[in-house]
Every structure is written in C-alpha cells, then in structure tokens.
N, C-alpha and C. Protein backbone atom coordinates (compact mmCIF):
# COMPACT_ATOMS: atom_id res chain seq x y z
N UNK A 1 24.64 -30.03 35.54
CA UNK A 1 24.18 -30.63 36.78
C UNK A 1 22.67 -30.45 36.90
N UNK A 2 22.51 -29.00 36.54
CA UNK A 2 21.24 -29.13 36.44
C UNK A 2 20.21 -29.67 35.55
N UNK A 3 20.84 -29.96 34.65
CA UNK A 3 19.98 -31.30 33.33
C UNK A 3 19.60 -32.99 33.99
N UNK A 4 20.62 -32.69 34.51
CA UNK A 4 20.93 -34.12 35.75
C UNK A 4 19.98 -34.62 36.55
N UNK A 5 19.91 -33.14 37.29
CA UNK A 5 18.84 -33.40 37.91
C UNK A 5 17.28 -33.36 38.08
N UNK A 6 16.84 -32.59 36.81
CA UNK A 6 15.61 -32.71 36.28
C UNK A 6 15.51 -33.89 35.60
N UNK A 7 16.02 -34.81 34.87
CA UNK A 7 16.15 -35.73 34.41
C UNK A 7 15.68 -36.92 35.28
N UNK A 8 16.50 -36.56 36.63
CA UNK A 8 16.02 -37.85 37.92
C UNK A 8 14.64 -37.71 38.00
N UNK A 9 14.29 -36.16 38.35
CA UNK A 9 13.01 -35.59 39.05
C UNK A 9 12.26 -36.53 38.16
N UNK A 10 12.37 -36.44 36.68
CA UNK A 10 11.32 -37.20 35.97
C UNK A 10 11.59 -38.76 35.49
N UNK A 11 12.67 -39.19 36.20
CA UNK A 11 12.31 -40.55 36.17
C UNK A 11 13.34 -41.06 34.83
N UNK A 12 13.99 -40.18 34.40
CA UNK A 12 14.49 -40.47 33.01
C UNK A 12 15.76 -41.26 33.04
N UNK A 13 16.22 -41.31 34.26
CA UNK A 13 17.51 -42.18 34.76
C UNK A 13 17.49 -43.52 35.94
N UNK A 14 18.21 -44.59 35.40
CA UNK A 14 17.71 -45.51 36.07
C UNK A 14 19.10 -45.98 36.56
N UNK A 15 18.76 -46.48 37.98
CA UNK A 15 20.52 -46.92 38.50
C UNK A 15 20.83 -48.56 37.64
N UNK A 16 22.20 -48.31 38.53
CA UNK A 16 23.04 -49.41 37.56
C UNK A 16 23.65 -50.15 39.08
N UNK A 17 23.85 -51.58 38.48
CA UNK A 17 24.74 -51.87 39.68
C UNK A 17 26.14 -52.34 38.99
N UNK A 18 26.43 -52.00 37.80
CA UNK A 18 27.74 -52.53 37.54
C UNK A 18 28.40 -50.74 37.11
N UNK A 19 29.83 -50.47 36.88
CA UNK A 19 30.12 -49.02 36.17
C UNK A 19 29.58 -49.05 34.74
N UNK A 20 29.60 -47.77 34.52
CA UNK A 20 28.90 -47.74 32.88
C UNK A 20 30.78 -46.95 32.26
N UNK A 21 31.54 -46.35 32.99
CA UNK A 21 32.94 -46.32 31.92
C UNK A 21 33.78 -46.81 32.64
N UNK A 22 35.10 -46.69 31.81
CA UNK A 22 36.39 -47.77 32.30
C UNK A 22 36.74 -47.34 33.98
N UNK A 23 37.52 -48.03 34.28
CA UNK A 23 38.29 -47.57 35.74
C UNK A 23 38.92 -46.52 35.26
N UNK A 24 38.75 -46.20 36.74
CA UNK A 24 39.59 -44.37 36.79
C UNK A 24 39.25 -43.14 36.18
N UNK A 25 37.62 -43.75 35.98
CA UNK A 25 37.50 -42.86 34.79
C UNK A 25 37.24 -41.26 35.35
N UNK A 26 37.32 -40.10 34.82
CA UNK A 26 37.60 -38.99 35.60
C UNK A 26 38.19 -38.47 36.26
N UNK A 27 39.85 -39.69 36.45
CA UNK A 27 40.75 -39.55 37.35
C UNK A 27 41.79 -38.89 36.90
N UNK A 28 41.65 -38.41 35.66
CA UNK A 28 42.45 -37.63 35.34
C UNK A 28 42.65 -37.57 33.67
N UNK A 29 43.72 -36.56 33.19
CA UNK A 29 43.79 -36.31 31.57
C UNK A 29 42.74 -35.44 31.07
N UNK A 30 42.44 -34.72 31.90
CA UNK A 30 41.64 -33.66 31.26
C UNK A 30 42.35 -32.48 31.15
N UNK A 31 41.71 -31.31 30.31
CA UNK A 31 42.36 -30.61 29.64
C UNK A 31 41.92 -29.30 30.83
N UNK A 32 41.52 -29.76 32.06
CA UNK A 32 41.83 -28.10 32.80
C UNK A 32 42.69 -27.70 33.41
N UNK A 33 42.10 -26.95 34.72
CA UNK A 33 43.69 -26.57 35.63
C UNK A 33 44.48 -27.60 36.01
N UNK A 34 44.12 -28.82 36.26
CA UNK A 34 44.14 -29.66 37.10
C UNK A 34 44.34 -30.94 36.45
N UNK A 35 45.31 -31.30 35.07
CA UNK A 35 45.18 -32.59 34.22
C UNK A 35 45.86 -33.56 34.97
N UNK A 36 45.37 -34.63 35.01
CA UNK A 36 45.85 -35.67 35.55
C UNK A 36 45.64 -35.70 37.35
N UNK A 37 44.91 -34.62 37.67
CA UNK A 37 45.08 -34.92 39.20
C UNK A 37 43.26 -35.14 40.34
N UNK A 38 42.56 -35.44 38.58
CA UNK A 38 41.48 -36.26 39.43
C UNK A 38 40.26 -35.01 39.56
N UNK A 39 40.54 -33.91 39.45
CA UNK A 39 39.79 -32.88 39.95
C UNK A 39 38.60 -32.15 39.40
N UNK A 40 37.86 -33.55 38.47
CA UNK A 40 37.01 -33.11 37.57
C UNK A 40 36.88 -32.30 36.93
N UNK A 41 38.22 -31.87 36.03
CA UNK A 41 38.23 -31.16 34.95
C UNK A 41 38.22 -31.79 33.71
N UNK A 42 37.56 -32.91 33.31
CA UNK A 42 37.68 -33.43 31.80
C UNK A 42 36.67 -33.10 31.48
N UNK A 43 35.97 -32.43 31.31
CA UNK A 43 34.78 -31.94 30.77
C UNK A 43 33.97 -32.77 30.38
N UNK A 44 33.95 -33.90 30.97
CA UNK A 44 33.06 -34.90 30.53
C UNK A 44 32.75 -35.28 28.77
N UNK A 45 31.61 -35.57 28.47
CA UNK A 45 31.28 -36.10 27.70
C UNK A 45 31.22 -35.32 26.51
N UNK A 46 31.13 -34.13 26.79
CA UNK A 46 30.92 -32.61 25.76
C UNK A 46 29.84 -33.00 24.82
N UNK A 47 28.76 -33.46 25.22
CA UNK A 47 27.63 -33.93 24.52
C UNK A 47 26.39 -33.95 25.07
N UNK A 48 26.15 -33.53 26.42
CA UNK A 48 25.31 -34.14 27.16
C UNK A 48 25.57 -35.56 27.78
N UNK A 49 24.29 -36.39 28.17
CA UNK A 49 24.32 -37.59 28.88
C UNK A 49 24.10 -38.48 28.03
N UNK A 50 24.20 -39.48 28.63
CA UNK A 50 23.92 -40.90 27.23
C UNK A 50 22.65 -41.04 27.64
N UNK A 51 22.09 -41.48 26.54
CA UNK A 51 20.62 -42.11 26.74
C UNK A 51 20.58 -43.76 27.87
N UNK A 52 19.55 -43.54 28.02
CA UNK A 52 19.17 -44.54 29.18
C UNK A 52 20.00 -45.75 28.86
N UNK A 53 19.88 -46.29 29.64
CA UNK A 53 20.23 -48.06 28.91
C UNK A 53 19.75 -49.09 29.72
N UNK A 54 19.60 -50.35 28.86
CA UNK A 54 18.92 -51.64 29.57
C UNK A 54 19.37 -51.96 31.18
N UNK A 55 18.77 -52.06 31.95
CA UNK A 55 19.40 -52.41 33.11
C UNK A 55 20.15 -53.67 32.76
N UNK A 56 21.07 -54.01 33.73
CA UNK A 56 21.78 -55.26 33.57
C UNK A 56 21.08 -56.13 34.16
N UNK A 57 21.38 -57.49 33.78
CA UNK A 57 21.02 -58.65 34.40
C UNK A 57 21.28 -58.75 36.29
N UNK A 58 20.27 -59.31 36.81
CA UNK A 58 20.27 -59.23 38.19
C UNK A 58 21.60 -59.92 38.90
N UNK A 59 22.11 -59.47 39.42
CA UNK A 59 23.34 -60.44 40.11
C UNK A 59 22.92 -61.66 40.67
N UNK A 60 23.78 -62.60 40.91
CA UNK A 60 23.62 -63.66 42.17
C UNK A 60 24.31 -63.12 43.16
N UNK A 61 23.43 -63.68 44.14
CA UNK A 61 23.96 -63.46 45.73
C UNK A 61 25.54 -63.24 45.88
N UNK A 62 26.03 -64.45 45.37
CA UNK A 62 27.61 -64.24 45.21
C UNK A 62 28.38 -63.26 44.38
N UNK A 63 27.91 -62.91 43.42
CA UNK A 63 28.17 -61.41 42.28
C UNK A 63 28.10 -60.40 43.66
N UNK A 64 26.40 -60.40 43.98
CA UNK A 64 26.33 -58.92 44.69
C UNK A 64 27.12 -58.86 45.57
N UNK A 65 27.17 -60.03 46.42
CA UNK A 65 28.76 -59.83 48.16
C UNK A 65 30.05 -59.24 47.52
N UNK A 66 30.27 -59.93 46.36
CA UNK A 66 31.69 -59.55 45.71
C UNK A 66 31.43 -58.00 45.19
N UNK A 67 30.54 -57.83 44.82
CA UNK A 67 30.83 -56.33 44.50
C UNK A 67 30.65 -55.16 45.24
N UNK A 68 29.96 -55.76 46.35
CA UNK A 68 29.57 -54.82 47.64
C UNK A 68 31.08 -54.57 48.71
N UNK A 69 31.53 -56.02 48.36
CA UNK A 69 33.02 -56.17 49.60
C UNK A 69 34.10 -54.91 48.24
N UNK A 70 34.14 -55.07 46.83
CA UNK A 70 34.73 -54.18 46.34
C UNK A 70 34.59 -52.62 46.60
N UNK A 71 33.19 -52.44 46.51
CA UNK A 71 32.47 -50.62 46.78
C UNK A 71 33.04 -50.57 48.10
N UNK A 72 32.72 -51.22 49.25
CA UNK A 72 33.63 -51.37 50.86
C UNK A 72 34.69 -50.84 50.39
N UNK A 73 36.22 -51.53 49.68
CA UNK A 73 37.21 -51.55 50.08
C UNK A 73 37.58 -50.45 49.45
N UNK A 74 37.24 -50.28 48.29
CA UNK A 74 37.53 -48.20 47.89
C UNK A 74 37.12 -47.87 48.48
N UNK A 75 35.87 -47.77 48.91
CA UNK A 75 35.14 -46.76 49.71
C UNK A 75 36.07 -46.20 50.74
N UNK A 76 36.87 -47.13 51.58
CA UNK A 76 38.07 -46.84 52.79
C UNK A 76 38.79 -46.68 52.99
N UNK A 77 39.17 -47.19 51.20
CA UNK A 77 40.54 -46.50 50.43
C UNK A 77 40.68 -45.01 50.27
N UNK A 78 39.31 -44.48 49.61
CA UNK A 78 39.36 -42.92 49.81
C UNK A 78 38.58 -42.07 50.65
N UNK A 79 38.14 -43.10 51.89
CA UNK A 79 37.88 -42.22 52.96
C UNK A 79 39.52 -42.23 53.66
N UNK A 80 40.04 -43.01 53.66
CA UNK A 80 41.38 -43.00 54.48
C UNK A 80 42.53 -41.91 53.84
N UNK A 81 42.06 -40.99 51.98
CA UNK A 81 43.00 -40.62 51.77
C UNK A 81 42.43 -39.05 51.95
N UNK A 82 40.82 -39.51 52.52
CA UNK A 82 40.06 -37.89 52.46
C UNK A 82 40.96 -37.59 54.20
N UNK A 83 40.96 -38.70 55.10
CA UNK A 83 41.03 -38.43 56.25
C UNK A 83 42.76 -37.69 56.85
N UNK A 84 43.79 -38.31 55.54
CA UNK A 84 44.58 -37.82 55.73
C UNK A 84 44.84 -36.12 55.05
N UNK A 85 44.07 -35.71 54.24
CA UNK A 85 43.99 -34.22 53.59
C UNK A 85 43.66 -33.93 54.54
N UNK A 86 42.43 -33.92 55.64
CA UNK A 86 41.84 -33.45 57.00
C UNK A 86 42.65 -33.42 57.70
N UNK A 87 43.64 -34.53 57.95
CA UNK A 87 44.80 -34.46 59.47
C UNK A 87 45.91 -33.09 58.83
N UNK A 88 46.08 -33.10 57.53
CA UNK A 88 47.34 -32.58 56.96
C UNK A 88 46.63 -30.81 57.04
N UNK A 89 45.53 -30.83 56.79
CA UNK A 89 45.04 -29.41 56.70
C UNK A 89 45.19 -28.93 58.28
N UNK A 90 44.62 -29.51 59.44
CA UNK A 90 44.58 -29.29 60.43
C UNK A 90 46.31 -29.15 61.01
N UNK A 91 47.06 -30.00 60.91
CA UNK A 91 48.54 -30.01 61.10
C UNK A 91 49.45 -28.32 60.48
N UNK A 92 48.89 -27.97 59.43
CA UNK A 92 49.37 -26.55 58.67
C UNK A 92 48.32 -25.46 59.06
N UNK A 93 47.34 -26.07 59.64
CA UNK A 93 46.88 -25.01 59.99
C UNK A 93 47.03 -24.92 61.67
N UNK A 94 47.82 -25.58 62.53
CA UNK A 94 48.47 -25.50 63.74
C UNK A 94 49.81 -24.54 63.50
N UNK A 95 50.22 -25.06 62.43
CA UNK A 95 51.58 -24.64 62.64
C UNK A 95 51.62 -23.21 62.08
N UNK A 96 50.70 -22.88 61.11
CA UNK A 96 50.69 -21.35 61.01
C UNK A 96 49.56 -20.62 61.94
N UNK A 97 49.18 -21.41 62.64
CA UNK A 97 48.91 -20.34 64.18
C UNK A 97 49.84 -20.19 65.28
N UNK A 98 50.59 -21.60 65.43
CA UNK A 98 51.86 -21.31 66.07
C UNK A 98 52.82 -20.20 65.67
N UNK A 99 52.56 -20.15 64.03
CA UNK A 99 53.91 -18.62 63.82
C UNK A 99 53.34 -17.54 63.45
N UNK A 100 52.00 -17.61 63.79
CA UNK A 100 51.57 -16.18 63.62
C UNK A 100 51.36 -15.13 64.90
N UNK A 101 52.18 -13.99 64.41
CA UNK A 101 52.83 -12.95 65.98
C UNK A 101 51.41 -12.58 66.53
C-alpha cells in the first residue's frame, strides 16, 4: 500500500476510465482465511504493480452516461448490501443487550 502510494505522490499512476481486470475480480478464490468470500485475501498480483499503461481512448458522451449509470447501479448495489451488515450488526447488538443481566 505503501508503494501505492508513493507511486501516486510522484505521478507514476494514471487513472483509467474503463477496469484494467476481469469482473469480480478480488471477489474471491484466494488462498487466505477468507477464500471465496471477497475479503481481500488473494494476495494480489505477488509481483508488485503493473507498469503504467496507455490511457484509453476518450469515450463518447453516450459510452460515458452508460458507464456512469453502470458505476451508479453497483455503487447501490453494495451500498444497499453495506447498509444491511449495519441494520444486522445493530439488530444483534440490541438483542445481546436485551440478554445481558
């Protein structure tokens, strides 16, 4: 993380507007506590970072809406599944104050 971020500091990383790996990627099949359940245990790349790469070609107006209405609709997809871990934490944590003497 911290290679990461000296890297920005100096300019050595440039954004992207399309993904650079497949879907889902990091979502699971890694070899830690946690395989298959998303929890950033695949150890990534075990190499470091990839070298820079060409920016992509500029979108059209119609590319960028479509990919902005996509980033939207996950985006609310896993705020809606962060919001239910929050209701569910708060709900167990009622009920073991309710049974605690």
């Amino acid at each position: 993380m911290r290679e990461a971020i000296e890297r920005y500091k100096k300019g050595e990383l440039s954004p992207t507007r399309q993904p650079s790996v497949p879907d889902h990627f990091g979502m699971g099949g890694g070899q830690g506590s946690y395989p298959g359940r998303g929890m950033g245990r695949g150890m990534g790349m075990q190499g470091g970072f990839a070298p820079p790469q060409a920016p992509p070609p500029p979108l059209s107006s119609d590319q960028e809406l479509k990919a902005l209405k996509e980033d939207a609709k996950a985006l609310l997809f896993f705020w809606k599944r962060v919001k239910r871990c929050y209701d569910l934490f708060f709900t167990i944590h009622d009920i073991e104050k309710e049974n605690t003497p």
